[in-house]
C-alpha atoms as a PDB file:
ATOM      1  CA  UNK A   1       0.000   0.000   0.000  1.00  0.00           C
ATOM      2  CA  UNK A   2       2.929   2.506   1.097  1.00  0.00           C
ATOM      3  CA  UNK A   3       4.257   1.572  -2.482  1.00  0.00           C
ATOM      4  CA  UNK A   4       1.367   2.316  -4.294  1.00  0.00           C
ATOM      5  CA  UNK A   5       1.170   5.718  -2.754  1.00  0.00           C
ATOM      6  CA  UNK A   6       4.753   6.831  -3.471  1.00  0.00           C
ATOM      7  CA  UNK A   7       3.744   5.809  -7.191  1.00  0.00           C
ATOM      8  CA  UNK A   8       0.697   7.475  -6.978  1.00  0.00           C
ATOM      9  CA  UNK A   9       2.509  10.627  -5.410  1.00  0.00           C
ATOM     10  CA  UNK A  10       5.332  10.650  -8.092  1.00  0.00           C
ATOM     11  CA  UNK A  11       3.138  10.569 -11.166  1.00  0.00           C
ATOM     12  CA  UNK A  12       0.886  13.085  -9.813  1.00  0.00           C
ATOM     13  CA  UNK A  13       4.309  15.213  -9.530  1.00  0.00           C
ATOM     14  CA  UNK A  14       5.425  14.465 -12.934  1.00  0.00           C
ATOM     15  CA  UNK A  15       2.323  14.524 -14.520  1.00  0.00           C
ATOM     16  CA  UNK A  16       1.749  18.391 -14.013  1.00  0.00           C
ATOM     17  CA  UNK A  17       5.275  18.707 -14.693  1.00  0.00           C
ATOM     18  CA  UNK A  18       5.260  17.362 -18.129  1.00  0.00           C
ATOM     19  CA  UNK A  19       1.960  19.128 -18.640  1.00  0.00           C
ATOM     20  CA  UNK A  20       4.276  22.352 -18.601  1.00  0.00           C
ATOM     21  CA  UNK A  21       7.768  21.426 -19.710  1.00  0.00           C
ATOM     22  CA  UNK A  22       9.703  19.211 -21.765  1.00  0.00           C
ATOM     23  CA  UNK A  23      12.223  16.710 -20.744  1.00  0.00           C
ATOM     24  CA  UNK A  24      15.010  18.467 -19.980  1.00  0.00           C
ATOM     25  CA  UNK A  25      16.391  16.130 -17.747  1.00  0.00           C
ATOM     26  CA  UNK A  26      16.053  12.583 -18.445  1.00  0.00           C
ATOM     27  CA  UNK A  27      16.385  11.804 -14.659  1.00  0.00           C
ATOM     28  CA  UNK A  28      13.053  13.414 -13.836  1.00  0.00           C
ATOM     29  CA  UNK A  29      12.104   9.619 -14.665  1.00  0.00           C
ATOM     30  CA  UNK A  30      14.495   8.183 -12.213  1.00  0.00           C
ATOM     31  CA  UNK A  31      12.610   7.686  -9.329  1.00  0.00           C
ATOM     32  CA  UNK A  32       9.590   6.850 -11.879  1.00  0.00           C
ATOM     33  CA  UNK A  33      11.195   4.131 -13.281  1.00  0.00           C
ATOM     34  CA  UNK A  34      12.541   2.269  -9.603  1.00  0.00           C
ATOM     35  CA  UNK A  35       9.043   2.983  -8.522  1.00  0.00           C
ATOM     36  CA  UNK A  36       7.658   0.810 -11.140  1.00  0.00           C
ATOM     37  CA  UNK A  37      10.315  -1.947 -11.017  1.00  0.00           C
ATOM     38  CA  UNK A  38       9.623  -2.206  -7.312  1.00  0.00           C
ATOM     39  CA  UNK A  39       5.870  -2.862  -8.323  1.00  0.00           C
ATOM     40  CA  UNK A  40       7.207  -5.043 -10.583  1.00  0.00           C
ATOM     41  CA  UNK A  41       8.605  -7.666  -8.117  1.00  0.00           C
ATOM     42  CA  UNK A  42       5.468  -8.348  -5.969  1.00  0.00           C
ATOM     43  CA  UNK A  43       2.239  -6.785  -7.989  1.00  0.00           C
ATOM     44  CA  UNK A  44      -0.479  -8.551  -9.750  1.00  0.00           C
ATOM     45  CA  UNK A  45      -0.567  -8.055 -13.674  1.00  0.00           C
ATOM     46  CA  UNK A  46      -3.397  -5.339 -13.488  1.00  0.00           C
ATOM     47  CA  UNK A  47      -1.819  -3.318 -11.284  1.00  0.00           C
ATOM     48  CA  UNK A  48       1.518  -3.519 -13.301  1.00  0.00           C
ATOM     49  CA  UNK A  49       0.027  -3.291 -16.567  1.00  0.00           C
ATOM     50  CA  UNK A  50      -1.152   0.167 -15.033  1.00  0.00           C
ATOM     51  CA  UNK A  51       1.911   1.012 -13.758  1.00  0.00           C
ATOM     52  CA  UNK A  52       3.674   0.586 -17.600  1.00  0.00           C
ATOM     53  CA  UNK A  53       0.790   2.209 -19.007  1.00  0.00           C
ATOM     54  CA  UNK A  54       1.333   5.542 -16.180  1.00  0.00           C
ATOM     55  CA  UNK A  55       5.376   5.614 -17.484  1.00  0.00           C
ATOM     56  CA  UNK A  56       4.761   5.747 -21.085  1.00  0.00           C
ATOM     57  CA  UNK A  57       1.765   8.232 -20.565  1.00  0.00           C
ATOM     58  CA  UNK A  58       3.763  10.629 -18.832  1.00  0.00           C
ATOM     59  CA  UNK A  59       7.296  10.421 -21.105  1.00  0.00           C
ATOM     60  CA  UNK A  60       4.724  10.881 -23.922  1.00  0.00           C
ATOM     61  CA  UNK A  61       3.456  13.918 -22.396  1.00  0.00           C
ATOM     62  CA  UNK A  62       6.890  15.487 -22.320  1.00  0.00           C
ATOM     63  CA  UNK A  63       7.221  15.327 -25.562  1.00  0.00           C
ATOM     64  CA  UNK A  64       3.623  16.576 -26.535  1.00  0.00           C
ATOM     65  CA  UNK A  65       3.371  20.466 -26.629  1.00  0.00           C
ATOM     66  CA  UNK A  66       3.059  22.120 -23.586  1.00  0.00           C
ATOM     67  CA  UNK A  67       0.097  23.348 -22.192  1.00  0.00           C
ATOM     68  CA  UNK A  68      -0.507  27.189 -21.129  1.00  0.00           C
ATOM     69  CA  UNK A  69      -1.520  27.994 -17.628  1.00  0.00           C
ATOM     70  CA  UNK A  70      -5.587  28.751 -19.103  1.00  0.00           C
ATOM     71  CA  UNK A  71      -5.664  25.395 -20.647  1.00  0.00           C
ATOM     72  CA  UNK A  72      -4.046  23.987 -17.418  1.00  0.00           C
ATOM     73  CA  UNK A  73      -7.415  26.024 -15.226  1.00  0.00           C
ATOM     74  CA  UNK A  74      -9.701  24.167 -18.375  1.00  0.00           C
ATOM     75  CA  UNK A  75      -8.604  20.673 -17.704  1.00  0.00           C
ATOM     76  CA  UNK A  76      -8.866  21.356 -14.077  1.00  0.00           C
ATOM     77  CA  UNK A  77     -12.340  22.228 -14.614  1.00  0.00           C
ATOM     78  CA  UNK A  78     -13.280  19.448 -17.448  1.00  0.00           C
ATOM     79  CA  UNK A  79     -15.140  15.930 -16.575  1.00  0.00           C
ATOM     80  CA  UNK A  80     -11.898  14.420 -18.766  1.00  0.00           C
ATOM     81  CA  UNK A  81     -10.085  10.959 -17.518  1.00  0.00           C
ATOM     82  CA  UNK A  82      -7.767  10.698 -14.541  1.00  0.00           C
ATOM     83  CA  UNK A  83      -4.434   9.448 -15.449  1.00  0.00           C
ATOM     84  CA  UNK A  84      -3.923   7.875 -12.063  1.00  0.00           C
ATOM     85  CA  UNK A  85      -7.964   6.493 -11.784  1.00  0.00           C
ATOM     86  CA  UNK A  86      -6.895   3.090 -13.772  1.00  0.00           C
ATOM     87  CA  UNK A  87      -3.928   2.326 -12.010  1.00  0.00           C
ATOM     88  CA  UNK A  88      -5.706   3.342  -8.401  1.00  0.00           C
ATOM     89  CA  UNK A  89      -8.475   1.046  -8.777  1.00  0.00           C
ATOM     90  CA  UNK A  90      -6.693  -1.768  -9.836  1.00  0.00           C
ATOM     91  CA  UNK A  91      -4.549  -1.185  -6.734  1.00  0.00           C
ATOM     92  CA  UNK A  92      -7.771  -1.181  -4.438  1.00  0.00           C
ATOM     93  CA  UNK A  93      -8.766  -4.543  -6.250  1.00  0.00           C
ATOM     94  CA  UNK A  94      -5.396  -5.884  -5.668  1.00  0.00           C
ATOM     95  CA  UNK A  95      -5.146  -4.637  -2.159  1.00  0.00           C
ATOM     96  CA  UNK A  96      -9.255  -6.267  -1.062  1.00  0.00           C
ATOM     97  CA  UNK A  97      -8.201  -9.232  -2.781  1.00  0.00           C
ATOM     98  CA  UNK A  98      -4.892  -9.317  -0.160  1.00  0.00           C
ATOM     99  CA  UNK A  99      -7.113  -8.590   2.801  1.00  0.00           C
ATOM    100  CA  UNK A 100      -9.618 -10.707   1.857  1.00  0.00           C
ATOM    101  CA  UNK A 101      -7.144 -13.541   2.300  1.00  0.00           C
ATOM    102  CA  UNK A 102      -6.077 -12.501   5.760  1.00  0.00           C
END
């Protein structure tokens, strides 16, 4: 669970940040990338598949254009998809299915 939440924490970071800049510095992904290998050792295939899917959707949006600070307030605003709702539900699944076993 603790893992899950430093993921959850560092795309959130990285997400805004690549909503706004480019890659500049390839090691912005570091602690992206051993946050996802650690999920990696113990995770079910959901929550891993979810994981992959959060690292290529965020290098991808560095290299998209960058937004402005009004379109930022807009998707704020819109009803659009959370980047982090997949990968947060298939953690909860993951994580009842654990308890469950308890």
């Amino acid at each position: 669970e603790k893992l899950y939440g430093e993921f959850i924490a560092e795309c959130a970071k990285l997400l805004i940040d690549a909503l706004t800049h480019t890659l500049d510095d390839p090691e912005k992904l570091l602690a992206l990338y051993a946050l996802t290998n650690r999920i990696r050792l113990s995770a079910s295939q959901p929550v891993l598949a979810e994981a992959e899917h959060l690292l290529t959707h965020i290098t991808d949006q560095y290299f998209s254009r960058n937004m402005t600070v009004q379109e930022m307030r807009q998707l704020a605003h819109s009803k659009g998809p959370d980047p982090l709702k997949a990968f947060s539900e298939a953690c909860r699944v993951e994580l009842k299915s654990i308890r469950a076993r308890m």
